[in-house]
Protein backbone atom coordinates (compact mmCIF):
# COMPACT_ATOMS: atom_id res chain seq x y z
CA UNK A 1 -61.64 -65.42 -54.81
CA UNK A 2 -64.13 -68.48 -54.65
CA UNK A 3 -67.59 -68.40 -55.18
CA UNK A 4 -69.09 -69.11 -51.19
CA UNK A 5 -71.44 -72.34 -52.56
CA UNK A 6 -67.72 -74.04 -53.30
CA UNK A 7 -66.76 -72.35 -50.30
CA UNK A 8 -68.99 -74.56 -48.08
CA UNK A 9 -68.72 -77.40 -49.86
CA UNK A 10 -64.97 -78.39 -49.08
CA UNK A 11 -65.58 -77.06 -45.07
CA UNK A 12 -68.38 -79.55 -44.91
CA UNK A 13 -66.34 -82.37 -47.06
CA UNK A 14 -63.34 -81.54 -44.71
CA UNK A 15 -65.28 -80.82 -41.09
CA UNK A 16 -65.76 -83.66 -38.36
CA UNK A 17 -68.08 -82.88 -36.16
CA UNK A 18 -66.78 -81.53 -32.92
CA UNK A 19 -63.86 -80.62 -35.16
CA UNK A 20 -63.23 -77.42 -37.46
CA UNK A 21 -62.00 -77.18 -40.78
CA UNK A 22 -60.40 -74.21 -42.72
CA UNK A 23 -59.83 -73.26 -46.08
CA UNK A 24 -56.99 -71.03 -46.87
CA UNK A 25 -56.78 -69.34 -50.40
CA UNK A 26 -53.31 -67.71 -51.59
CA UNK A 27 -53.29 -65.60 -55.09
CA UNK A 28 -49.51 -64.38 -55.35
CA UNK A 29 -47.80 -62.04 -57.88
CA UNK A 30 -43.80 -61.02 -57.22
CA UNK A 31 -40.61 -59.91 -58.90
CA UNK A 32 -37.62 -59.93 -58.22
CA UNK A 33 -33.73 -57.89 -59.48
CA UNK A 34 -30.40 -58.52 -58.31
CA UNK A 35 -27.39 -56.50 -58.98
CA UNK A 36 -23.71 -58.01 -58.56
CA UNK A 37 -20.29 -57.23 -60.19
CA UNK A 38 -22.46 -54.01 -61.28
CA UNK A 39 -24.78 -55.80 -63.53
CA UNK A 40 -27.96 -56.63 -62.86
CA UNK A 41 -28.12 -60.17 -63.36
CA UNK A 42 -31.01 -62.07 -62.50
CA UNK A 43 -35.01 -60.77 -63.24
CA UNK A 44 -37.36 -62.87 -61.76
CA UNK A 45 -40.95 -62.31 -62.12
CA UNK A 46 -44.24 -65.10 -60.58
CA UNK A 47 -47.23 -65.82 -59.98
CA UNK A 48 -49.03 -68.73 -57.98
CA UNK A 49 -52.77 -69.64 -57.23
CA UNK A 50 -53.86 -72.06 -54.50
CA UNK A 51 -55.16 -73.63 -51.39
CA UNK A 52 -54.42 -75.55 -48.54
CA UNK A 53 -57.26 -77.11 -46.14
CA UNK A 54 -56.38 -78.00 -42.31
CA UNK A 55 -58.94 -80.56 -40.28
CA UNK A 56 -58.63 -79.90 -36.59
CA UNK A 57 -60.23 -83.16 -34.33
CA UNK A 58 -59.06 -83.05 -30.89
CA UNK A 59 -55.56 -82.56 -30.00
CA UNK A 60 -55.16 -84.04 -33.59
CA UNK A 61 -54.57 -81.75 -37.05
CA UNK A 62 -54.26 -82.77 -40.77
CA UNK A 63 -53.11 -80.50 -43.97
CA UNK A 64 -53.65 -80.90 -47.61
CA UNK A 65 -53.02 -77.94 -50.01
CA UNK A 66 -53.71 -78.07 -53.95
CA UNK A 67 -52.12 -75.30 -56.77
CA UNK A 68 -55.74 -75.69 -58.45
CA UNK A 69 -59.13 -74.08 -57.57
CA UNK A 70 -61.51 -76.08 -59.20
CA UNK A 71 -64.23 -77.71 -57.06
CA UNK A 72 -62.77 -81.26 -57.59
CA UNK A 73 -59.37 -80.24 -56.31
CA UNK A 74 -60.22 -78.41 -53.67
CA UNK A 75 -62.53 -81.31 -52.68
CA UNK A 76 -60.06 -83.50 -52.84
CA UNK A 77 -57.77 -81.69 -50.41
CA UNK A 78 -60.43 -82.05 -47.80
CA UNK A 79 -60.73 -85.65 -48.44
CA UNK A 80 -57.05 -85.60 -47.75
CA UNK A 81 -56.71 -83.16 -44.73
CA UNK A 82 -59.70 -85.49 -43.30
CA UNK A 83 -58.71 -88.85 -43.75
CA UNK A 84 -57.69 -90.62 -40.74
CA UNK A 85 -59.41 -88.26 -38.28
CA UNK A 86 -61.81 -89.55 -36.48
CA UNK A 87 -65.66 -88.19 -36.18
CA UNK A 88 -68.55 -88.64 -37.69
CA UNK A 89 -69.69 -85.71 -40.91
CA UNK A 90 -70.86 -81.93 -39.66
CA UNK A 91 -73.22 -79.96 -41.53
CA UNK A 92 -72.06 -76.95 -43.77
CA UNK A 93 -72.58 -73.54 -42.37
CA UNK A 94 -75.20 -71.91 -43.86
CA UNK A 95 -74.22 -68.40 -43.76
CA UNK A 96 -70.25 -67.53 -43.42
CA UNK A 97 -69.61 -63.97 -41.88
CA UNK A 98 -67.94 -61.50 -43.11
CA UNK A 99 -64.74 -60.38 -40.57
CA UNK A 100 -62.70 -57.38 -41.84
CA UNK A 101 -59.46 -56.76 -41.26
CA UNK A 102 -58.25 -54.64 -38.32
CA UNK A 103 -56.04 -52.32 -40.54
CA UNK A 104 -55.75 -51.11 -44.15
CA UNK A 105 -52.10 -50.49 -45.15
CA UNK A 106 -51.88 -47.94 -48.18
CA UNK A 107 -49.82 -48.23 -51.54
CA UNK A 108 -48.72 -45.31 -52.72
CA UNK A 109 -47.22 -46.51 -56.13
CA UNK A 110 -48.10 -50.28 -56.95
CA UNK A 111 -45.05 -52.30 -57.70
CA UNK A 112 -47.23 -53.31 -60.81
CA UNK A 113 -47.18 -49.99 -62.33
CA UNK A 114 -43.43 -49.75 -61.98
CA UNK A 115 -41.58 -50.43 -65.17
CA UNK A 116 -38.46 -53.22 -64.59
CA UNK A 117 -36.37 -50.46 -66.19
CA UNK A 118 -37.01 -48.22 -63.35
CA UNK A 119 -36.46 -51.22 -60.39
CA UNK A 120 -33.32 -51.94 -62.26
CA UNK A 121 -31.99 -48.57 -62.01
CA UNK A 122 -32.30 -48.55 -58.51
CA UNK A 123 -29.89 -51.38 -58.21
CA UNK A 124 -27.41 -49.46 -60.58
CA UNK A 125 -27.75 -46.23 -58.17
CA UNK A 126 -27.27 -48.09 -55.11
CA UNK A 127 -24.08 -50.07 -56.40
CA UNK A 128 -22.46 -46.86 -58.01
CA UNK A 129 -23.50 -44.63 -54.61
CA UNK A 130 -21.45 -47.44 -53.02
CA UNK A 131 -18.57 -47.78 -55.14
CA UNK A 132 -18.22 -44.25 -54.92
CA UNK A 133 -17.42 -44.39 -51.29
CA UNK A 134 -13.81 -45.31 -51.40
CA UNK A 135 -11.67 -47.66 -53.38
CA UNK A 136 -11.71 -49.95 -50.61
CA UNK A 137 -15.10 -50.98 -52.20
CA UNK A 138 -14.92 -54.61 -53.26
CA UNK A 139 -17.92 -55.87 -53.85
CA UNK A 140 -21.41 -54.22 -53.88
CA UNK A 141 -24.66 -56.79 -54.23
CA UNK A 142 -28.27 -55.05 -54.19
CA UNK A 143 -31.57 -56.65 -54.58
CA UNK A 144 -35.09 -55.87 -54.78
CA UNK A 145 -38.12 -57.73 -54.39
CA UNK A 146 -41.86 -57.00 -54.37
CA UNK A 147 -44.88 -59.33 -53.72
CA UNK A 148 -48.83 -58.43 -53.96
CA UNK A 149 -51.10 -61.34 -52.40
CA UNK A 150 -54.61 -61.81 -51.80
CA UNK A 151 -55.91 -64.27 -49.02
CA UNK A 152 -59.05 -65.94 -48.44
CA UNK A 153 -59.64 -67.81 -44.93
CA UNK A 154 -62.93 -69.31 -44.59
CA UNK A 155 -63.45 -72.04 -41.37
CA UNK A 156 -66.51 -74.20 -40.70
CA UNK A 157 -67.37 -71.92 -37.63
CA UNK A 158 -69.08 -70.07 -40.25
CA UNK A 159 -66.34 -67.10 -40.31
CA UNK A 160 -64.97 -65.82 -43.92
CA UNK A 161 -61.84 -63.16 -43.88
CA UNK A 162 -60.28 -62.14 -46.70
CA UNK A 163 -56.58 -59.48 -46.87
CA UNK A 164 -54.97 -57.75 -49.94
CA UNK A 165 -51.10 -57.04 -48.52
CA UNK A 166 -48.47 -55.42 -50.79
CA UNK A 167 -44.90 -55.26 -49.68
CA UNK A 168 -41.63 -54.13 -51.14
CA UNK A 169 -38.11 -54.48 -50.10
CA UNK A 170 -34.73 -53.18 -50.92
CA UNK A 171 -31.46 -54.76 -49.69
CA UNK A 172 -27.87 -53.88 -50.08
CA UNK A 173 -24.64 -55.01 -49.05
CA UNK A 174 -21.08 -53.65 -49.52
CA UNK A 175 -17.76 -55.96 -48.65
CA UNK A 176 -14.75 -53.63 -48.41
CA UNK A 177 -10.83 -55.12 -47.76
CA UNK A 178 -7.51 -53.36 -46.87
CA UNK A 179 -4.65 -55.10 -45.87
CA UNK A 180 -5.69 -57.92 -45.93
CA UNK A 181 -9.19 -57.05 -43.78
CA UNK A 182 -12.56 -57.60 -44.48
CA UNK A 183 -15.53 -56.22 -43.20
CA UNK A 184 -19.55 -56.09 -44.74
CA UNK A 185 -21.81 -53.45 -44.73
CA UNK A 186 -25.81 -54.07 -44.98
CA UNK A 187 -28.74 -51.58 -45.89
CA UNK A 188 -32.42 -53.59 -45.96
CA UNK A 189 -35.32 -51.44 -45.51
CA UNK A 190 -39.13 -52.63 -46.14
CA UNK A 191 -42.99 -52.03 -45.58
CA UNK A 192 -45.90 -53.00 -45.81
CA UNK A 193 -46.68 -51.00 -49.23
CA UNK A 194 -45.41 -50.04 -52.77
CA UNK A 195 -42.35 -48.61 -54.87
CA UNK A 196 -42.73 -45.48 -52.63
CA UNK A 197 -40.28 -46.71 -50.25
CA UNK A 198 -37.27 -45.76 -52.34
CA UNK A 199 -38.67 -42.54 -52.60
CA UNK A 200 -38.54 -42.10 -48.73
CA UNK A 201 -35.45 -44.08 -48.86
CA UNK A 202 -33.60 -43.68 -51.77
CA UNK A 203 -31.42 -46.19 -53.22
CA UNK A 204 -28.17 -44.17 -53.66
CA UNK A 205 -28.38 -43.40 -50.06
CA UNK A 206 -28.94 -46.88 -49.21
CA UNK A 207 -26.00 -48.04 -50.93
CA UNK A 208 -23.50 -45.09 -49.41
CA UNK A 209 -24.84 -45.69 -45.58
CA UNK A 210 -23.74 -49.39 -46.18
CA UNK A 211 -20.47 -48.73 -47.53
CA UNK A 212 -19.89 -46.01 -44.71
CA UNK A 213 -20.48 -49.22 -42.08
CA UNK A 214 -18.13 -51.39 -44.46
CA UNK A 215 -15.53 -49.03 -44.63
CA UNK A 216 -15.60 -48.23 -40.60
CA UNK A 217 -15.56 -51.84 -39.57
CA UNK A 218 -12.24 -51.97 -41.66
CA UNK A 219 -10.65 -50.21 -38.53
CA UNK A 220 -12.31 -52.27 -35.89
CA UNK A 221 -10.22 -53.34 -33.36
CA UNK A 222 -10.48 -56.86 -31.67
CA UNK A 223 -13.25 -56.69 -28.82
CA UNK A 224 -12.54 -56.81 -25.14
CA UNK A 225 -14.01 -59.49 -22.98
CA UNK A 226 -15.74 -59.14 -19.44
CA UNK A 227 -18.95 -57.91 -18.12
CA UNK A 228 -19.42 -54.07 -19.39
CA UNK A 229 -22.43 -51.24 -19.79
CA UNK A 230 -24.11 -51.93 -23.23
CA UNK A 231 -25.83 -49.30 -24.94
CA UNK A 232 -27.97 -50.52 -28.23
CA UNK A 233 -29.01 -49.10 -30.91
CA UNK A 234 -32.61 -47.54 -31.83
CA UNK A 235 -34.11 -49.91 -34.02
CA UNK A 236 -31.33 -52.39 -34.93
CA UNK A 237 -30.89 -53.90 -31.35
CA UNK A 238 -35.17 -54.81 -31.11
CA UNK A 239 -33.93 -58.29 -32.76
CA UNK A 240 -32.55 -58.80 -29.06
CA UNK A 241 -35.69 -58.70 -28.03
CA UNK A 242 -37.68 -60.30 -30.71
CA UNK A 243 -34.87 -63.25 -29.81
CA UNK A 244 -34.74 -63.24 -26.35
CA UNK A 245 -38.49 -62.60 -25.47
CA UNK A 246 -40.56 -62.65 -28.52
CA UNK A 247 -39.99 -66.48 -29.02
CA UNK A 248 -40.24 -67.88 -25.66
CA UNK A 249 -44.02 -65.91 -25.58
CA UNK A 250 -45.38 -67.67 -28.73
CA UNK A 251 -48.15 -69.58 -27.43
CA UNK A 252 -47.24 -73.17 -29.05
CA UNK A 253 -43.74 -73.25 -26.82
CA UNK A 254 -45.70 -71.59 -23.39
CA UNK A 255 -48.83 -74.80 -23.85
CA UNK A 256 -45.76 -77.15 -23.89
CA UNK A 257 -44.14 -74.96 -20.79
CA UNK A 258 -40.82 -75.44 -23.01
CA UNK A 259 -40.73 -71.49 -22.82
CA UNK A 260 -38.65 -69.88 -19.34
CA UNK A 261 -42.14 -67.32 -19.32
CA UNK A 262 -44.61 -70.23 -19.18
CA UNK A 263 -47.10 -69.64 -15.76
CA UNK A 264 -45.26 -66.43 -15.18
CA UNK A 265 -47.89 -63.84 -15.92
CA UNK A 266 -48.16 -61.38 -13.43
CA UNK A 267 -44.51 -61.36 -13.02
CA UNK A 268 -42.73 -58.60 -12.78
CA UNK A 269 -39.52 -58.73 -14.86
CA UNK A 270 -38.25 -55.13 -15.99
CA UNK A 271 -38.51 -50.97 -14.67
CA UNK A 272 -41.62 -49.39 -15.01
CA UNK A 273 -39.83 -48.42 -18.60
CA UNK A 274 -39.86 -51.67 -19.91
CA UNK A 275 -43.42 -51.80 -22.37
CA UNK A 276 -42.95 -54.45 -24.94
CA UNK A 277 -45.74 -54.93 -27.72
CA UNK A 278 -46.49 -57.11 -30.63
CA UNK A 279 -48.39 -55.03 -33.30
CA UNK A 280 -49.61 -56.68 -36.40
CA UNK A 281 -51.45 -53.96 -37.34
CA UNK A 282 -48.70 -51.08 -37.13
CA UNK A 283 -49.64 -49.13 -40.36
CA UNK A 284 -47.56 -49.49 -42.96
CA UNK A 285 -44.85 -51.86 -41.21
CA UNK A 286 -43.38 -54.38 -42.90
CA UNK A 287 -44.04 -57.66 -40.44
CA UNK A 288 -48.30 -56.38 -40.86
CA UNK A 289 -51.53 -57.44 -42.47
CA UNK A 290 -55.47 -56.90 -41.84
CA UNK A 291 -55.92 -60.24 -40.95
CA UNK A 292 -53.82 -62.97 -40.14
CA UNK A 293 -53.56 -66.17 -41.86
CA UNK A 294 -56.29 -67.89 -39.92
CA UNK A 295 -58.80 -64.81 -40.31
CA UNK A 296 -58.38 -63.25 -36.99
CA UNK A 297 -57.77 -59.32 -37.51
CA UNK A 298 -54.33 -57.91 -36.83
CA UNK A 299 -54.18 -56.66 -33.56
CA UNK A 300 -51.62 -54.96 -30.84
CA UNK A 301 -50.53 -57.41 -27.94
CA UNK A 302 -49.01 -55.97 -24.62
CA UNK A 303 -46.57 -58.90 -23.92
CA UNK A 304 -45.25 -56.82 -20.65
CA UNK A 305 -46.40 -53.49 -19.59
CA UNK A 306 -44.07 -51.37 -17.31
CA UNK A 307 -42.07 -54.45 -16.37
CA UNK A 308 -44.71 -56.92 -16.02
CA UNK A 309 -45.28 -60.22 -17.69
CA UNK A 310 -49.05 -59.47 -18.86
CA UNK A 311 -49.60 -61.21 -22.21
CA UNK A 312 -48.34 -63.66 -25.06
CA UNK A 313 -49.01 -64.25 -28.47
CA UNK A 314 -51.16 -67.18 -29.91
CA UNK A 315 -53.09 -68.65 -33.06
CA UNK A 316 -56.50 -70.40 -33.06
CA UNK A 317 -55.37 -73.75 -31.38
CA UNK A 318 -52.60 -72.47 -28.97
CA UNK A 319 -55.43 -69.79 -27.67
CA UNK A 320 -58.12 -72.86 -26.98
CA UNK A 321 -55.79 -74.40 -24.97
CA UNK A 322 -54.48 -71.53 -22.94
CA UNK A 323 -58.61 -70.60 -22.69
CA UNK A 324 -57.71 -66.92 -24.30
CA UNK A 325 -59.10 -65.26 -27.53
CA UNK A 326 -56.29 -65.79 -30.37
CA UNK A 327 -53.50 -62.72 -30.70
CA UNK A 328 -53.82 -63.03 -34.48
CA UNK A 329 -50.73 -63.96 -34.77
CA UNK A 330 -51.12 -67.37 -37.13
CA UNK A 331 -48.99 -66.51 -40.05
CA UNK A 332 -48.00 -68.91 -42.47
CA UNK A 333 -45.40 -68.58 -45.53
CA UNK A 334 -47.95 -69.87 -47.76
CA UNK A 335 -51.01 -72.45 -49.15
CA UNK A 336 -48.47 -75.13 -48.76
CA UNK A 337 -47.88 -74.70 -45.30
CA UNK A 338 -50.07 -74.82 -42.02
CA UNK A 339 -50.40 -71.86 -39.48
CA UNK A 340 -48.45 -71.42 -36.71
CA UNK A 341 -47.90 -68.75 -33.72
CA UNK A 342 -45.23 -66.12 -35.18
CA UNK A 343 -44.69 -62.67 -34.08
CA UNK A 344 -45.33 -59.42 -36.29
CA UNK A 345 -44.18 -56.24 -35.50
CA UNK A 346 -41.81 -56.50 -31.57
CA UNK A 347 -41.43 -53.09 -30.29
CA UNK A 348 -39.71 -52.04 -26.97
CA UNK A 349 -41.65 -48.62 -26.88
CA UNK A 350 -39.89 -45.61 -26.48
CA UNK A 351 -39.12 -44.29 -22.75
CA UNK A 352 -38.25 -41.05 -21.42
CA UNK A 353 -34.75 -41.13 -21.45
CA UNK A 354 -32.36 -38.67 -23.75
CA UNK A 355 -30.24 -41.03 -25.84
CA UNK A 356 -27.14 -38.55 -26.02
CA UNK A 357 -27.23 -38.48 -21.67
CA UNK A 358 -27.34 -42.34 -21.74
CA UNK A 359 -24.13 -42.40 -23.94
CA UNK A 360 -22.65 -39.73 -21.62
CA UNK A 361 -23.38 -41.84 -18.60
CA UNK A 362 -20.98 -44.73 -19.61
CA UNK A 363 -17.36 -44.44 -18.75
CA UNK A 364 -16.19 -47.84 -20.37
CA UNK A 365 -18.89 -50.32 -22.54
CA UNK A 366 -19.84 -51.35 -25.66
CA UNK A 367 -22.27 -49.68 -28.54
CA UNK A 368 -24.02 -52.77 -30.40
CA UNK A 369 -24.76 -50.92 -33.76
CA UNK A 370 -26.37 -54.31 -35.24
CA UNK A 371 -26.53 -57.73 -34.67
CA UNK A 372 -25.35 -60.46 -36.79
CA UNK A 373 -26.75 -64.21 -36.17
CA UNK A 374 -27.12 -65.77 -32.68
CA UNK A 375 -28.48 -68.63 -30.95
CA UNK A 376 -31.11 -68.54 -28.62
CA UNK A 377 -32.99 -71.44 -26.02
CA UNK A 378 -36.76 -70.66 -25.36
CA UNK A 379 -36.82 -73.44 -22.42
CA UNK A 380 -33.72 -71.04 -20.53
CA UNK A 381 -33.71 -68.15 -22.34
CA UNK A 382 -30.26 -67.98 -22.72
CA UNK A 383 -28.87 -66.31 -25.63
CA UNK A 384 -25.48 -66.09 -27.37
CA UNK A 385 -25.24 -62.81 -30.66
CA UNK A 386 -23.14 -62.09 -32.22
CA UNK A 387 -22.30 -58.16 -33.27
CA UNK A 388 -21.74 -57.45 -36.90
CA UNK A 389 -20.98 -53.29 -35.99
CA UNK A 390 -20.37 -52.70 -32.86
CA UNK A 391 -17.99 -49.84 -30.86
CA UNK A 392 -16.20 -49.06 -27.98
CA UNK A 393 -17.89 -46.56 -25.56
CA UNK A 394 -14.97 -44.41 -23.43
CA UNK A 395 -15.85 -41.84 -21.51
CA UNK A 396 -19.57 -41.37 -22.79
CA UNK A 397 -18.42 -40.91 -26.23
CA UNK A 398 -18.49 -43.72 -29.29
CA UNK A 399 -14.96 -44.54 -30.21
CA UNK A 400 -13.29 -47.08 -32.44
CA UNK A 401 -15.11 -49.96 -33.87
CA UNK A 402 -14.34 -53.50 -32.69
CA UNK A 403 -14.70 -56.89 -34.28
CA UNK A 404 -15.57 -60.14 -33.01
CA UNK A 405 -17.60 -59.12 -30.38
CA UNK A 406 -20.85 -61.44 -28.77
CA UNK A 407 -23.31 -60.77 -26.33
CA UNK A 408 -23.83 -63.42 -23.59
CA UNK A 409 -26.89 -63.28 -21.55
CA UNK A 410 -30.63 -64.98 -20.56
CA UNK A 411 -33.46 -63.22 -21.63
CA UNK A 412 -35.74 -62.66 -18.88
CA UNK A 413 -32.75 -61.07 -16.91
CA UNK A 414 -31.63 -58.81 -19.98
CA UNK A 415 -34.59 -57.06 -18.87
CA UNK A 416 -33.76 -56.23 -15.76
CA UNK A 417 -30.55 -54.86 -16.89
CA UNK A 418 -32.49 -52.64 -18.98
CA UNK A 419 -31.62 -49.41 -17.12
CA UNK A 420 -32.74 -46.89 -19.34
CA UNK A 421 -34.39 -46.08 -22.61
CA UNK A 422 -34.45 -43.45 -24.64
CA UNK A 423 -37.06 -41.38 -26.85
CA UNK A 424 -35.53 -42.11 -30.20
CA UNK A 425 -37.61 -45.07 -31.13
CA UNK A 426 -36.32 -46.82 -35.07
CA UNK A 427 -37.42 -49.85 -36.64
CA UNK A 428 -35.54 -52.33 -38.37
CA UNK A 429 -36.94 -55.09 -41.05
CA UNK A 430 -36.07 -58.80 -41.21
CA UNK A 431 -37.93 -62.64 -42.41
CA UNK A 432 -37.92 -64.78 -39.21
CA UNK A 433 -37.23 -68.14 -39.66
CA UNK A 434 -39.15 -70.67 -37.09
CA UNK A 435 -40.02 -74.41 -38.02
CA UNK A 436 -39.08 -74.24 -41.75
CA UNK A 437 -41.03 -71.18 -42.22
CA UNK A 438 -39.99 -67.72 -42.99
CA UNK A 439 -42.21 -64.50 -42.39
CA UNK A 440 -41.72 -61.04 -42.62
CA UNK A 441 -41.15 -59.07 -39.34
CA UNK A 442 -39.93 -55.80 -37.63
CA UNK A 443 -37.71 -55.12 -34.29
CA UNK A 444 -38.06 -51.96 -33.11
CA UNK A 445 -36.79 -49.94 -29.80
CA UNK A 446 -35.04 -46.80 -29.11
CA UNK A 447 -31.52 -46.22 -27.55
CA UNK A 448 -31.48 -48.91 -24.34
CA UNK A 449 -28.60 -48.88 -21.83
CA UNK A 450 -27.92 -52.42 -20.26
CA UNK A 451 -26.45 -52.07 -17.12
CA UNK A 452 -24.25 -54.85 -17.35
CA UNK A 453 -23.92 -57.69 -19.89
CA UNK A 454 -21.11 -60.19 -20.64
CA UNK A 455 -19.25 -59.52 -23.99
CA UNK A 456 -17.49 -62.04 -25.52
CA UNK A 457 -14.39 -60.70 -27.28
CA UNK A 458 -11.14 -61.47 -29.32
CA UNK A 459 -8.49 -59.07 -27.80
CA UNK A 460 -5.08 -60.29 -26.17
């Protein structure tokens, strides 16, 4: 993307000695549909070219980023990052090495070889597959998006990565109302790859599952309160995880012991069923890439291991300070914005329980279907989500649905309540939000039966 003379120009113009600079180079094409009121109403389409350059001196860090690649911008951004930092000039590295990414992540069909007729009509299929559901349909809204972008990382360390990532995504959601009730339905798969995704998941059938949920939820009845069994669901309930756990084992929180894990490796916090990893490199998921955003290649991270507190999840200065290699997990949403530690792809790995005998084992609890927003503190763990399907468990079988439910709880003792888990692992997509950022991730996890849990509820 940059011819490697240029390239060590700006690390030596932007290097103090002792220090490190780093050049990050973002090429970006996307588009963009969305469908409402059955039309498809906005086409978006873009493209965007540039580079940021951090100076690291100390415990001290500067960032400049520029939307042009000619040798005088990009010079100029490391006059920028570098002003103010203290140290005298470093040499230029003479030779940069090459480090390739960890995984490859196939595209079947390239979102650029997809007409915008045919991305269109998978809005239109999706909103009349939904509509088509009942007349209780109100409202259907679909979107699609696809990006393709091309990264170059080069540091003054003398290390040059470069990553080619594709990914598409497809969202709907259905509203539905009946006397006077409302309740939503929402459908958002995505990978790490191209248009092929609606063939494995086809719109129509995206838009009818999330009018199904819309149109169940309309019966929900309001939620008990009181401590109860809670059974999640495969796939949809791993953003308990990513919440409660994930977070608090980011390196940049654990250095500043404002996480509840910091100094509490080795500890043993879960069954011998409870294996939690962070996998950037997961083929073809949609939170992956070769490389991260610093150049370190993607890479599987065993944050516990049957129960045990044995790892956490770093970029290139959280790692020097905890005196471990980095995780590869320095992401950042793009040129214009530094690195920092953000998970990938959270699994709770499958165990060997049968998720139909963990239903059956529950006289009276709660089925969490999916999780709406929440509020979590890294410092205590403690965790308050809310439940946008959820449904009463009676006798080991799923009954009615119930609204206004929360789960209450802290998360290094959710996973000792983890009392079983099933073989039926699922993922689930979503963008993380953390400092003003947003990246793509996954949460995934079979079915899980917490033994007990407080559930915050609406019923008289």
């Amino acid at each position: 993307m940059l011819d490697e003379a240029v390239i060590r120009r700006v690390l030596a113009a932007g290097a103090p000695a002792g220090g490190l600079a780093e050049l990050f180079v973002e090429e970006r094409r996307s588009s963009s549909f969305r469908l409402e009121d059955s039309r498809v109403e906005d086409v978006a389409s873009g493209y965007d070219l540039g580079a940021g350059v951090r100076v690291i001196s100390g415990e001290r860090a500067s960032y400049a980023y520029t939307n042009l690649l000619a040798p005088e911008a990009l010079l100029e951004a490391a006059a920028a990052a570098r002003a103010g930092l203290a140290g005298g000039d470093q040499d230029a590295p003479l030779d940069l090495r090459r480090v390739e990414p960890s995984a490859v992540h196939p595209v079947g069909l390239p979102p650029s070889e997809v007409g915008a007729g045919d991305k269109a009509a998978a809005l239109v299929a999706a909103d009349e597959a939904a509509r088509a559901a009942g007349g209780d349909v109100r409202q259907v809204v679909a979107s699609y998006a696809d990006v393709h972008q091309r990264v170059l990382v080069a540091t003054s360390e003398g290390l040059i990565a470069s990553d080619d990532r594709t990914r598409v995504r497809f969202a709907v959601q259905v509203v539905a109302a009946r006397n006077g009730e409302i309740a939503t339905g929402f459908e958002a798969p995505g990978h790490s790859g191209g248009f092929e995704l609606l063939e494995r998941q086809p719109a129509a059938e995206l838009g009818s599952k999330a009018a199904a949920k819309a149109l169940r939820m309309l019966d929900a009845k309001p939620s008990p309160a009181g401590e109860f069994p809670v059974v999640l669901a495969p796939g949809s309930g791993g953003v308990l995880i990513h919440e409660a756990c994930g977070h608090g084992l980011e390196a940049d929180a654990l250095v500043k012991e404002a996480s509840v894990y910091a100094n509490r490796a080795g500890e043993r916090f879960g069954s011998d069923s409870v294996t939690i990893v962070d996998d950037g490199s997961d083929a073809g998921a949609w939170g992956s890439f070769g490389v991260d955003d610093e150049g370190t290649p993607a890479q599987r991270t065993v944050l516990f291991e049957r129960g045990v507190l044995t790892g956490h999840l770093s970029d290139v200065r959280s790692a020097k300070k905890i005196g471990h290699p980095p995780t590869g997990n320095g992401r950042r949403q793009s040129y214009a914005h530094h690195p920092i530690v953000r998970m990938s792809n959270t699994y709770l790995l499958p165990g060997p329980d049968d998720p139909q005998e963990i239903l059956s084992s529950v006289r009276r609890g709660v089925y969490a279907a999916t999780f709406a927003g929440g509020e979590v503190n890294p410092a205590t763990g403690n965790f308050v989500f809310g439940m946008a399907e959820a449904y009463m468990i009676e006798n080991g079988v799923i009954t009615h649905p119930i609204k206004g439910a929360t789960l209450i709880g802290n998360g290094p003792q959710v996973l000792g309540t983890i009392d079983a888990v099933a073989t039926d692992f699922d993922r689930k997509e979503g963008v993380c939000g953390k400092d003003g950022q947003a990246a793509p991730v996954t949460n995934g996890m079979a079915t899980v039966l917490l033994g007990k849990m407080t559930v915050g509820g609406t019923e008289a």
